[in-house]
N, C-alpha and C. Protein backbone atom coordinates (compact mmCIF):
# COMPACT_ATOMS: atom_id res chain seq x y z
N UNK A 1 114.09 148.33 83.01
CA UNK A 1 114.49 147.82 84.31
C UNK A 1 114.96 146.38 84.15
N UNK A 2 116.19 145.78 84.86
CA UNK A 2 116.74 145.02 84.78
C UNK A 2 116.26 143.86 85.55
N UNK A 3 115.81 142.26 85.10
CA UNK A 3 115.33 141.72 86.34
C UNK A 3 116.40 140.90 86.95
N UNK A 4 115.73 140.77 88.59
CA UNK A 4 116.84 140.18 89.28
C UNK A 4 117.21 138.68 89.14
N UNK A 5 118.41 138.79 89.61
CA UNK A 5 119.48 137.29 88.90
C UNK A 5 118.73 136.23 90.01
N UNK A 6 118.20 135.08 89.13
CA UNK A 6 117.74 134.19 90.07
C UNK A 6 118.88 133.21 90.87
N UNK A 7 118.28 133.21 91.82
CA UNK A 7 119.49 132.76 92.47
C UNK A 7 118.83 131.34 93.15
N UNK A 8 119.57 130.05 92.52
CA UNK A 8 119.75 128.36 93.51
C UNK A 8 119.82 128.67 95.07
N UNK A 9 118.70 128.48 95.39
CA UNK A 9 118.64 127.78 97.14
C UNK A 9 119.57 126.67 97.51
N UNK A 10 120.06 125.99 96.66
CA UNK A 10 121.52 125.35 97.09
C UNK A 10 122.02 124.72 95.93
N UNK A 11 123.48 124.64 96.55
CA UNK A 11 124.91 124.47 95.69
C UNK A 11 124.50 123.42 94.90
N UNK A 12 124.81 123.03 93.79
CA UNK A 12 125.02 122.00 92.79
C UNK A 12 126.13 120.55 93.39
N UNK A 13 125.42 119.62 93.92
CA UNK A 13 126.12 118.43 94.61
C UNK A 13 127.22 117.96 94.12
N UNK A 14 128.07 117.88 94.93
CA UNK A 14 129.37 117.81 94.05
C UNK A 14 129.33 116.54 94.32
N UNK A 15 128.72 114.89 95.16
CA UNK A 15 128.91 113.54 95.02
C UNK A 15 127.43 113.08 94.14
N UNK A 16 127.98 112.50 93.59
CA UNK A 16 126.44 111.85 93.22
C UNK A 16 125.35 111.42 94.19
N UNK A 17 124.39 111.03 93.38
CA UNK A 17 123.20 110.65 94.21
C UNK A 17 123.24 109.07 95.13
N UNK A 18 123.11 109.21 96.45
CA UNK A 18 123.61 107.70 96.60
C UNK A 18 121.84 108.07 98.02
N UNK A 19 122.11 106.51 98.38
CA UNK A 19 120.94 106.27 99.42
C UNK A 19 121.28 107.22 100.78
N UNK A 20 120.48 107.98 101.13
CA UNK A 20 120.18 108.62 102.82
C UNK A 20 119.90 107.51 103.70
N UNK A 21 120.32 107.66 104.83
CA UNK A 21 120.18 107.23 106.55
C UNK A 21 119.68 109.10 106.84
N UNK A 22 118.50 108.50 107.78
CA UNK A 22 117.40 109.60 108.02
C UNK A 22 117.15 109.12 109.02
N UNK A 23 117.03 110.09 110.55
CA UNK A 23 116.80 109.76 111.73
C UNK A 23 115.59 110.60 112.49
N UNK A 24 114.11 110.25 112.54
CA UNK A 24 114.36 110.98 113.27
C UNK A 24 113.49 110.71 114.70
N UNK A 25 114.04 111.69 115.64
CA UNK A 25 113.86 111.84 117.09
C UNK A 25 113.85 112.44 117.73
N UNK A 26 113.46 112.36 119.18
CA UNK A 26 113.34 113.33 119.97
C UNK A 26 111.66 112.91 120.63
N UNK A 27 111.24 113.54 121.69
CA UNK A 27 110.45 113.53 122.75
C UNK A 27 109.14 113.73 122.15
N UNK A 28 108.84 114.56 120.75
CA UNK A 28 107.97 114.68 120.07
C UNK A 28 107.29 113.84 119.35
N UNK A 29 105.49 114.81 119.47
CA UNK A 29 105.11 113.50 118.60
C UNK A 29 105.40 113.67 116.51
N UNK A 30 105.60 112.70 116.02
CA UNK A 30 105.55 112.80 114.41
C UNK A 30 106.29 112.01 114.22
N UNK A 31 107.34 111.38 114.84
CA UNK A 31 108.86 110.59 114.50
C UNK A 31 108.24 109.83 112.98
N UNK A 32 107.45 108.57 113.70
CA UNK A 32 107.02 107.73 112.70
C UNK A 32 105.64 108.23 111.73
N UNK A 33 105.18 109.19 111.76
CA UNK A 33 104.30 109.93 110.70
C UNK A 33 105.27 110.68 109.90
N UNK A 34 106.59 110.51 110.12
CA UNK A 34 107.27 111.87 109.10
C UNK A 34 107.57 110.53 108.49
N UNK A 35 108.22 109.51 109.03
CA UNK A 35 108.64 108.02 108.14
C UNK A 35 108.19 107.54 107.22
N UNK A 36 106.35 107.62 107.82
CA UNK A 36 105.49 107.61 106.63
C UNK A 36 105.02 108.02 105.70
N UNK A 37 105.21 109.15 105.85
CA UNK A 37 105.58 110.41 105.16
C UNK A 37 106.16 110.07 104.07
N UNK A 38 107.68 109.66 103.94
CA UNK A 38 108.82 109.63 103.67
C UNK A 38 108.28 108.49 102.91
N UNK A 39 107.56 107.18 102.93
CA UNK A 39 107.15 106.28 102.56
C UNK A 39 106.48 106.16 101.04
N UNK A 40 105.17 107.05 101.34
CA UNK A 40 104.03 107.50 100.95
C UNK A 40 104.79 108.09 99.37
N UNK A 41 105.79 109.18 99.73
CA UNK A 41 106.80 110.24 98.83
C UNK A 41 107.14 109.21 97.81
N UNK A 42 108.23 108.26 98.67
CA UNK A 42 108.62 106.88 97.50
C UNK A 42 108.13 106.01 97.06
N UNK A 43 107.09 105.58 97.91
CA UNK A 43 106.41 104.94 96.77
C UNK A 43 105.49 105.36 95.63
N UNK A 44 104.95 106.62 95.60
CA UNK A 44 104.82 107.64 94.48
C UNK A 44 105.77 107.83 93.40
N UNK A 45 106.81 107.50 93.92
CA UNK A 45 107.88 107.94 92.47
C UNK A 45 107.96 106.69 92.23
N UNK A 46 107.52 105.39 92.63
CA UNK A 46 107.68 104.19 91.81
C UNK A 46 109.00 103.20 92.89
N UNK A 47 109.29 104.16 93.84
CA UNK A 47 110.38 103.22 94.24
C UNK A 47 109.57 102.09 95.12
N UNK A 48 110.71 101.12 95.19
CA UNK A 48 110.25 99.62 96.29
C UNK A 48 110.48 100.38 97.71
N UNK A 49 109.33 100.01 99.17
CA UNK A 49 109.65 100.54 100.23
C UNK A 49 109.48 99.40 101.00
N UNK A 50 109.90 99.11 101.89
CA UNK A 50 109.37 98.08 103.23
C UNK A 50 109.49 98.68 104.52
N UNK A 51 108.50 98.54 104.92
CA UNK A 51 108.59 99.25 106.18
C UNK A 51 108.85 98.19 107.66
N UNK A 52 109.52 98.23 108.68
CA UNK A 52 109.20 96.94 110.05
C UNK A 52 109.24 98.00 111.11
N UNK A 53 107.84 97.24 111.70
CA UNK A 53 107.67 98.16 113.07
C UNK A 53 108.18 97.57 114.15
N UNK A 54 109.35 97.86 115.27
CA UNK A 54 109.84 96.86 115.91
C UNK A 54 109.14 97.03 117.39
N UNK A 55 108.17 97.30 117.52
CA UNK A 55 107.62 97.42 118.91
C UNK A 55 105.82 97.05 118.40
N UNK A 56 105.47 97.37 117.18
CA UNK A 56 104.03 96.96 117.03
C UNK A 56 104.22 95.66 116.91
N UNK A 57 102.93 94.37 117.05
CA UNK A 57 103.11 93.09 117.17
C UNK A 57 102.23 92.77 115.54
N UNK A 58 102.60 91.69 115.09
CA UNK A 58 102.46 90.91 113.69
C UNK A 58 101.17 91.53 113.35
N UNK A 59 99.99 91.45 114.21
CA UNK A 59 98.75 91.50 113.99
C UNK A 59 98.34 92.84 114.30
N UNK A 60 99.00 93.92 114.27
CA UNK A 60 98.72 95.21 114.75
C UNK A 60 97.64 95.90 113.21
N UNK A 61 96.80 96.21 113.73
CA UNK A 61 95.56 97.04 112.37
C UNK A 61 95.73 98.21 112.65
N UNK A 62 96.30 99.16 112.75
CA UNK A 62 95.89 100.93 112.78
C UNK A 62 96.24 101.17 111.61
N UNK A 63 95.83 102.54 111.70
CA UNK A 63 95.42 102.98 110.21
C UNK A 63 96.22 103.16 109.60
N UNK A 64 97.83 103.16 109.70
CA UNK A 64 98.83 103.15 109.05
C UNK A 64 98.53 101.57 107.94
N UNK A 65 98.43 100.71 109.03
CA UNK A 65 98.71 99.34 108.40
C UNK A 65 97.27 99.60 107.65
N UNK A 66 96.52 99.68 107.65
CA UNK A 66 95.38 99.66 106.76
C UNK A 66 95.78 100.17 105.38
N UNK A 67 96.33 101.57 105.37
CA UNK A 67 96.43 102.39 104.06
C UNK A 67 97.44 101.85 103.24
N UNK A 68 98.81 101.36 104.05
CA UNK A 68 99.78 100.75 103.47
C UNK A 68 99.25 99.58 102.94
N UNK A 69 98.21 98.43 103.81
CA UNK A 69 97.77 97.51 102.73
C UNK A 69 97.05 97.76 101.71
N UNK A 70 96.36 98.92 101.58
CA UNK A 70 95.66 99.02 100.62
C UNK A 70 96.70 99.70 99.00
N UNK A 71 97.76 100.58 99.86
CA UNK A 71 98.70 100.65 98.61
C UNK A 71 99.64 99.34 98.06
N UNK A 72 99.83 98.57 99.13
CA UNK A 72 100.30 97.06 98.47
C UNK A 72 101.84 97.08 99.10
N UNK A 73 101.86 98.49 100.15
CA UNK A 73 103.84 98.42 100.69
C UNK A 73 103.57 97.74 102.37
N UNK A 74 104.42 96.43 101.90
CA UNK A 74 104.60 95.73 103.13
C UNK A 74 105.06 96.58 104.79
N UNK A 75 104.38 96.30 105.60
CA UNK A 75 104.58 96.46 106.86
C UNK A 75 105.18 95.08 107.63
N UNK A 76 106.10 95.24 108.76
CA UNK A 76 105.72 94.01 109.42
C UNK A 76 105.60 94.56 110.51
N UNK A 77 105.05 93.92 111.56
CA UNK A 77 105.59 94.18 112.92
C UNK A 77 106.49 92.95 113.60
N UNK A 78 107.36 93.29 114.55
CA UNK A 78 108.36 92.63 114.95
C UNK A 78 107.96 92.61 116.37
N UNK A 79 107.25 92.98 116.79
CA UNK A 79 107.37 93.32 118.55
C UNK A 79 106.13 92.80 118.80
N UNK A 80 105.82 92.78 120.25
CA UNK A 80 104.71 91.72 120.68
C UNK A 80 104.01 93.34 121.51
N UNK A 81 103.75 94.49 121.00
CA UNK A 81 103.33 95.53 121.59
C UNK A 81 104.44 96.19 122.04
N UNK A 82 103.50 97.30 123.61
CA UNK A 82 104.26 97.90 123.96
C UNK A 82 105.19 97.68 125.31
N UNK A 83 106.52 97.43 124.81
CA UNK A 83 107.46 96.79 125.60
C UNK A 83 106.86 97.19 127.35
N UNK A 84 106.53 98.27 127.66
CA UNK A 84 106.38 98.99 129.10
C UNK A 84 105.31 97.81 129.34
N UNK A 85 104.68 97.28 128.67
CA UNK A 85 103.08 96.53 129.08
C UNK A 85 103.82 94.74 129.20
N UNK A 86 104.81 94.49 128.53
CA UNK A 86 105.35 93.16 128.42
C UNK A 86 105.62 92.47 129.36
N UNK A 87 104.68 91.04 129.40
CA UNK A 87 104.55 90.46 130.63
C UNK A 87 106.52 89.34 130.34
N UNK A 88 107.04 89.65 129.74
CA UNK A 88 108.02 88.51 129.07
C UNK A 88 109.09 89.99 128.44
N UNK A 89 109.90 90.13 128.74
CA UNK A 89 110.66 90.96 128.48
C UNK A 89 111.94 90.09 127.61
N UNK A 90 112.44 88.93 128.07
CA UNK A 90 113.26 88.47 127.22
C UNK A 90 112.87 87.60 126.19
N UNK A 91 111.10 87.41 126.03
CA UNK A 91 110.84 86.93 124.50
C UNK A 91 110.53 88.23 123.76
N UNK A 92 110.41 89.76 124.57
CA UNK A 92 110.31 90.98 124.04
C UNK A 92 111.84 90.83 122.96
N UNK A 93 112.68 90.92 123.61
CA UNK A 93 114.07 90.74 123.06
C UNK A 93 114.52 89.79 122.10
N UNK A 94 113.77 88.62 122.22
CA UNK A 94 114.31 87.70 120.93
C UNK A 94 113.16 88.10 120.04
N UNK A 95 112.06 88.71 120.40
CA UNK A 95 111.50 89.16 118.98
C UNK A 95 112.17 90.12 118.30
N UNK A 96 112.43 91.17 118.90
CA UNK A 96 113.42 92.37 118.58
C UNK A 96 114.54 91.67 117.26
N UNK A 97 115.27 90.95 118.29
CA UNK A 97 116.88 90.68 117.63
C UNK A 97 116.36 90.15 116.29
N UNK A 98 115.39 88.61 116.25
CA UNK A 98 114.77 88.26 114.97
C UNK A 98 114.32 88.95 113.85
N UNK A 99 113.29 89.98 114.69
CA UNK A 99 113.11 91.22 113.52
C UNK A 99 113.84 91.74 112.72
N UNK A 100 115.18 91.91 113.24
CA UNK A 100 116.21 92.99 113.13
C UNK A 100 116.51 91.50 112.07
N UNK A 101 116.94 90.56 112.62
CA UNK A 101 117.72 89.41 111.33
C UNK A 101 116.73 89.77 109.53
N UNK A 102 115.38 89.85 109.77
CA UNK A 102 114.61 90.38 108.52
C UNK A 102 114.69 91.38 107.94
N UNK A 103 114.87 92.49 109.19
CA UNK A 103 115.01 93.86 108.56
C UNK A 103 116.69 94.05 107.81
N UNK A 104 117.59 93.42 108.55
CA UNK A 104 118.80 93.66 107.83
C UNK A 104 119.11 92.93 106.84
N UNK A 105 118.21 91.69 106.26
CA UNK A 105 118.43 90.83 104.79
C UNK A 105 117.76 91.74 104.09
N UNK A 106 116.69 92.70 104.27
CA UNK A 106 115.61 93.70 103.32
C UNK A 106 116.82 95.11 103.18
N UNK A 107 117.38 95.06 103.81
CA UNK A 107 118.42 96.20 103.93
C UNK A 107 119.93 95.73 102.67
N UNK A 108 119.95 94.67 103.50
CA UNK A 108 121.51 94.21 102.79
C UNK A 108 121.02 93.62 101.12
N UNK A 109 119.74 93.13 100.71
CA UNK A 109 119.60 92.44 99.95
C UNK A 109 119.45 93.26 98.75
N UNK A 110 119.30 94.78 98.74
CA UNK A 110 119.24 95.90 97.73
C UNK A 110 118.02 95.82 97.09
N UNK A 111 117.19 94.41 97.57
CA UNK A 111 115.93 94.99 96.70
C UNK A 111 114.77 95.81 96.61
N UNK A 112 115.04 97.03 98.19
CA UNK A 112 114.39 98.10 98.27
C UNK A 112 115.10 99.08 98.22
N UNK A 113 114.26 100.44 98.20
CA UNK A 113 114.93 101.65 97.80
C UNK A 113 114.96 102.48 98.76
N UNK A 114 113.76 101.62 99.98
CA UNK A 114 113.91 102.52 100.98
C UNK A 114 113.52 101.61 101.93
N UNK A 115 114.06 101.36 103.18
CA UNK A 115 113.82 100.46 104.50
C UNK A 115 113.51 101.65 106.01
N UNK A 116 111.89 101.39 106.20
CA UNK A 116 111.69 102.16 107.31
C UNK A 116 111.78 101.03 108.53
N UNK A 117 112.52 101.75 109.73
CA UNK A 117 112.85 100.71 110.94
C UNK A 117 111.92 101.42 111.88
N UNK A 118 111.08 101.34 111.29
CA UNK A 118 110.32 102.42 112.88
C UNK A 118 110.12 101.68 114.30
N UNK A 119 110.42 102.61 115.37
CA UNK A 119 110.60 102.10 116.57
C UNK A 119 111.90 101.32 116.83
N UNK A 120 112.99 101.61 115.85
CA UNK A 120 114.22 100.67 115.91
C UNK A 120 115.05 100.94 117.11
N UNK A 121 115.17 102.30 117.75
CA UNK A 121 115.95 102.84 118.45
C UNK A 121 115.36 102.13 119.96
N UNK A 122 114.23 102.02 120.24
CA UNK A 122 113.95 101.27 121.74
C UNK A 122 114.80 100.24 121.83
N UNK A 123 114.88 99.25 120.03
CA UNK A 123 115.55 98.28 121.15
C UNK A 123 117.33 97.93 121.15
N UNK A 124 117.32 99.35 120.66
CA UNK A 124 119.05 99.53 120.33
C UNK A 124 119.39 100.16 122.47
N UNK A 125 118.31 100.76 122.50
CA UNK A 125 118.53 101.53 123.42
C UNK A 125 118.70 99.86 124.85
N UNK A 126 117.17 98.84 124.59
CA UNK A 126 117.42 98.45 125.53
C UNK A 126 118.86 97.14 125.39
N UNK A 127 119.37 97.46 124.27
CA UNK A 127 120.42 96.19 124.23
C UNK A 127 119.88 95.12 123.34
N UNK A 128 118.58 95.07 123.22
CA UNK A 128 118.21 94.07 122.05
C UNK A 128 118.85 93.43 120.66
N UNK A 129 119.30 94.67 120.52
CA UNK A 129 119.99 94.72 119.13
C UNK A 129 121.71 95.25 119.54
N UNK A 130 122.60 94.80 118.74
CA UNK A 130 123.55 94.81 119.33
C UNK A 130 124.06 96.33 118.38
N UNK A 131 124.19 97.58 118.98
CA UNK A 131 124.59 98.76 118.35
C UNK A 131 125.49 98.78 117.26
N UNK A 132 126.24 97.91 117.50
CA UNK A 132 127.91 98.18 116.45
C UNK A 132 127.52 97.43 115.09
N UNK A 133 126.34 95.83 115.49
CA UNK A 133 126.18 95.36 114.31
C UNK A 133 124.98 96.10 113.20
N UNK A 134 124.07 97.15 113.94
CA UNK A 134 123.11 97.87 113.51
C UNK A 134 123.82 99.11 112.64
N UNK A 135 125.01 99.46 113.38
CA UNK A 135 125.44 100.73 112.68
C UNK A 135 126.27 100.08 111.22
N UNK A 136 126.90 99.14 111.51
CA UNK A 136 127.87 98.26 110.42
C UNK A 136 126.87 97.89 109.05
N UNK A 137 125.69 97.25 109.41
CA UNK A 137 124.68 97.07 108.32
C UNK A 137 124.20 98.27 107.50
N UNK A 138 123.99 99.67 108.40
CA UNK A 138 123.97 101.09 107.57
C UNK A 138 125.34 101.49 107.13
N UNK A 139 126.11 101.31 107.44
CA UNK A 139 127.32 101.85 106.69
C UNK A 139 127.30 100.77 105.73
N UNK A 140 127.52 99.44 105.90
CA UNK A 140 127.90 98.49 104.71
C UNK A 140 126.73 98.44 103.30
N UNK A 141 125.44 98.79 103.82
CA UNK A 141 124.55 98.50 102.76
C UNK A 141 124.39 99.11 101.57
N UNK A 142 123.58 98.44 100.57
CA UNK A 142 124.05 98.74 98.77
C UNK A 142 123.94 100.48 98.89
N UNK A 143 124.48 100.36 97.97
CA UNK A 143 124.52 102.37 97.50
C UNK A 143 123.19 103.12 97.32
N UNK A 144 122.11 102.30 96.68
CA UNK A 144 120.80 102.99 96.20
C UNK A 144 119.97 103.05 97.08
N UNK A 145 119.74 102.20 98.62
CA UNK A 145 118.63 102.18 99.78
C UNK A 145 119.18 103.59 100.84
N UNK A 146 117.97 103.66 100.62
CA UNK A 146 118.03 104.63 102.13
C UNK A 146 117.52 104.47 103.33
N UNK A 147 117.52 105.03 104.45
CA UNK A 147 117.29 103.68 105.66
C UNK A 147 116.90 105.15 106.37
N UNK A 148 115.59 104.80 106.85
CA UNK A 148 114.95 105.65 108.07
C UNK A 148 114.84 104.95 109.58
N UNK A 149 115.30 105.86 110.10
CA UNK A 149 114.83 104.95 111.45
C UNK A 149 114.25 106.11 113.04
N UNK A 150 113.80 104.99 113.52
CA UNK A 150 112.59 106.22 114.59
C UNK A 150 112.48 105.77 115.81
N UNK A 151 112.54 106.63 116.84
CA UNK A 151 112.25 106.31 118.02
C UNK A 151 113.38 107.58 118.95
N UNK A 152 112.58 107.56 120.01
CA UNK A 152 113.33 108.70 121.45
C UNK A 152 114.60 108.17 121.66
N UNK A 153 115.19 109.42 121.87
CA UNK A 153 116.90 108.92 122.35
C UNK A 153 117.78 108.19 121.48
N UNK A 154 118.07 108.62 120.12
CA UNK A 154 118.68 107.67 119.32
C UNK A 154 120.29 108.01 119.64
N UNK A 155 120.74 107.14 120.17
CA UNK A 155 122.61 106.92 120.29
C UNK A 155 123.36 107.70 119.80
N UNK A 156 123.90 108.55 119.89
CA UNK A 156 125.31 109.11 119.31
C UNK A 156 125.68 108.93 118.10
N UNK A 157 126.17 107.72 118.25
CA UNK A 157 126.78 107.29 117.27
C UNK A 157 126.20 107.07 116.13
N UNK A 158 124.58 106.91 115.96
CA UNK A 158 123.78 106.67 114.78
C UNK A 158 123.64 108.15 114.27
N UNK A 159 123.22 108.75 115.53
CA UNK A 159 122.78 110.45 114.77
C UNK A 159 124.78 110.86 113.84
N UNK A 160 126.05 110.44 114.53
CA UNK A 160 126.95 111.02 113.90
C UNK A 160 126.72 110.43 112.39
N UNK A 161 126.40 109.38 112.19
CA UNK A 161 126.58 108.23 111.04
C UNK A 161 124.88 108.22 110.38
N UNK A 162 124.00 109.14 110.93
CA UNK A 162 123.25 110.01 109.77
C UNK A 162 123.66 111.04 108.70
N UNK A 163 123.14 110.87 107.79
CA UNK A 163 122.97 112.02 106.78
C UNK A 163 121.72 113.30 107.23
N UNK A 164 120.34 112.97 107.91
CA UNK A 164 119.78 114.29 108.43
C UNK A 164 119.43 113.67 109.66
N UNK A 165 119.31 114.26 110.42
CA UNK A 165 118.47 114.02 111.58
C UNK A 165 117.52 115.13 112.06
N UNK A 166 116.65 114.61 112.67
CA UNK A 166 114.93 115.89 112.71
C UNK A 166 115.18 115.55 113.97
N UNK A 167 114.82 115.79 115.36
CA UNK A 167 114.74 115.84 116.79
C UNK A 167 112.99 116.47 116.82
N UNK A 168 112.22 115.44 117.00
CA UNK A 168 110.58 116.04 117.31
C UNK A 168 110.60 116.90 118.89
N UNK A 169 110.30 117.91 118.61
CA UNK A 169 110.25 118.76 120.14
C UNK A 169 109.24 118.71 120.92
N UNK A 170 108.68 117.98 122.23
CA UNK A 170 107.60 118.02 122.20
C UNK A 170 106.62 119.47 123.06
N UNK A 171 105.86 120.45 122.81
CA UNK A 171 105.66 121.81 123.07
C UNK A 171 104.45 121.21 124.29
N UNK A 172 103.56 120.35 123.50
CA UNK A 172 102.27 120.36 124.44
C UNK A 172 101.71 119.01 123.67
N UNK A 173 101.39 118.26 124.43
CA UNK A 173 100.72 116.72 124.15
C UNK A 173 98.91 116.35 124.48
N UNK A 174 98.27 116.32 124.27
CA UNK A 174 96.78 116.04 124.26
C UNK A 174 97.04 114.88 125.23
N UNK A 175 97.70 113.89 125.52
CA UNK A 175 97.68 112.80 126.16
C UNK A 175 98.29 113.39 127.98
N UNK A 176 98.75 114.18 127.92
CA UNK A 176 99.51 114.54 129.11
C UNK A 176 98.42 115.78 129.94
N UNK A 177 96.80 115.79 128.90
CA UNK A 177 95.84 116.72 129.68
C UNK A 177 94.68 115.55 129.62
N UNK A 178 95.39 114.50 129.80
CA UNK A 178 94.17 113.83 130.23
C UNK A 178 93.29 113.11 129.21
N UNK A 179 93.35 113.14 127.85
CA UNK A 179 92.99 112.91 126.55
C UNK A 179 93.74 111.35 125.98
N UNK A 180 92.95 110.53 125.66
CA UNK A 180 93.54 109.33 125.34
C UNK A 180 94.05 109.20 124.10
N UNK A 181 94.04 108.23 123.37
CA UNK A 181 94.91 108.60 122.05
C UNK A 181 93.59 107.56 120.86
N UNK A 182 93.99 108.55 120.13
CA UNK A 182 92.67 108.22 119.18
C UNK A 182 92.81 107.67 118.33
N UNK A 183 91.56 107.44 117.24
CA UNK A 183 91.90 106.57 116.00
C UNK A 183 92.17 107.54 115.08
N UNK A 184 92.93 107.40 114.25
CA UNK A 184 93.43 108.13 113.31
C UNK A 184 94.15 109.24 113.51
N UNK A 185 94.98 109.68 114.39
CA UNK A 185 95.30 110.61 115.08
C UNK A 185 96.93 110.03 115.57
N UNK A 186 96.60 109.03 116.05
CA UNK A 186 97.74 108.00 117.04
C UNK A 186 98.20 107.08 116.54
N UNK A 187 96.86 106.06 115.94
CA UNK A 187 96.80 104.76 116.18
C UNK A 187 96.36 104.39 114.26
């Protein structure tokens, strides 16, 4: 008996290997646990990662930031919390834009392999960040980084000018029956 011809789950890449833009979003929860995810992956194979949270504030401890300090991959936060709670909405915004000035020298400067923007899309959404110069920095940046970014409702124009995009669906939420959000779980 003859055995069967194994067959490639996909085609042999006809461009070389260059850096991903990875989006993802949608109403669901995981956006920024798949990021970390994604984090966790590269810095296992040895690559450089930096991660900026643009809605957590400098001093934010959840257990993300805990594990990441303990692996030694920088976090920052850029945001003074959660914008809905912000007694100052336009120092919300110059933290934003500032952030974004750090996150796009860690982007443009090639010396990571992977730049997570988590929560980047709030402040594209509220105008913080100016869209055309956010999309120009992912198209222009070095060949080898790949650039994740996270948050509800991401623009058009970023999902066209992704390489994948994930949309989190959300089915049923623990927080929406009344259930608060927990440690290690959420936070």
């Amino acid at each position: 008996m003859e055995s069967p011809k194994r067959v490639k789950p996909y085609a042999r890449p006809t461009e070389k290997r260059r850096g991903l833009l990875l989006v993802y979003t949608g109403e669901g929860k995981g956006k920024s646990t798949a990021a970390f995810g994604l984090a966790l992956r590269a810095h296992g194979r040895s690559l450089k990662v930096r991660i900026f949270q643009f809605i957590k504030h400098q001093t934010a401890r959840f257990g993300e930031h805990r594990a990441f300090a303990t692996l030694g991959i920088p976090v920052e936060g850029l945001g003074d919390g959660f914008t809905w709670k912000s007694r100052d909405l336009l120092a919300s915004a110059r933290l934003a834009y500032e952030g974004w000035g750090r996150a796009k020298e860690a982007i443009l400067s090639g010396a990571y392999h992977l730049v997570v923007l988590d929560e980047a899309i709030y402040p594209l959404r509220y105008g913080w960040i100016p869209l055309e110069e956010f999309l120009e920095v992912l198209r222009v940046r070095p060949e080898h980084v790949h650039v994740v970014v996270t948050g509800r409702d991401a623009p058009e124009e970023l999902l066209h000018l992704a390489d994948t995009v994930t949309e989190m669906r959300k089915v049923k939420h623990a927080f929406d029956q009344g259930i608060p959000a927990q440690a290690g779980m959420e936070h």
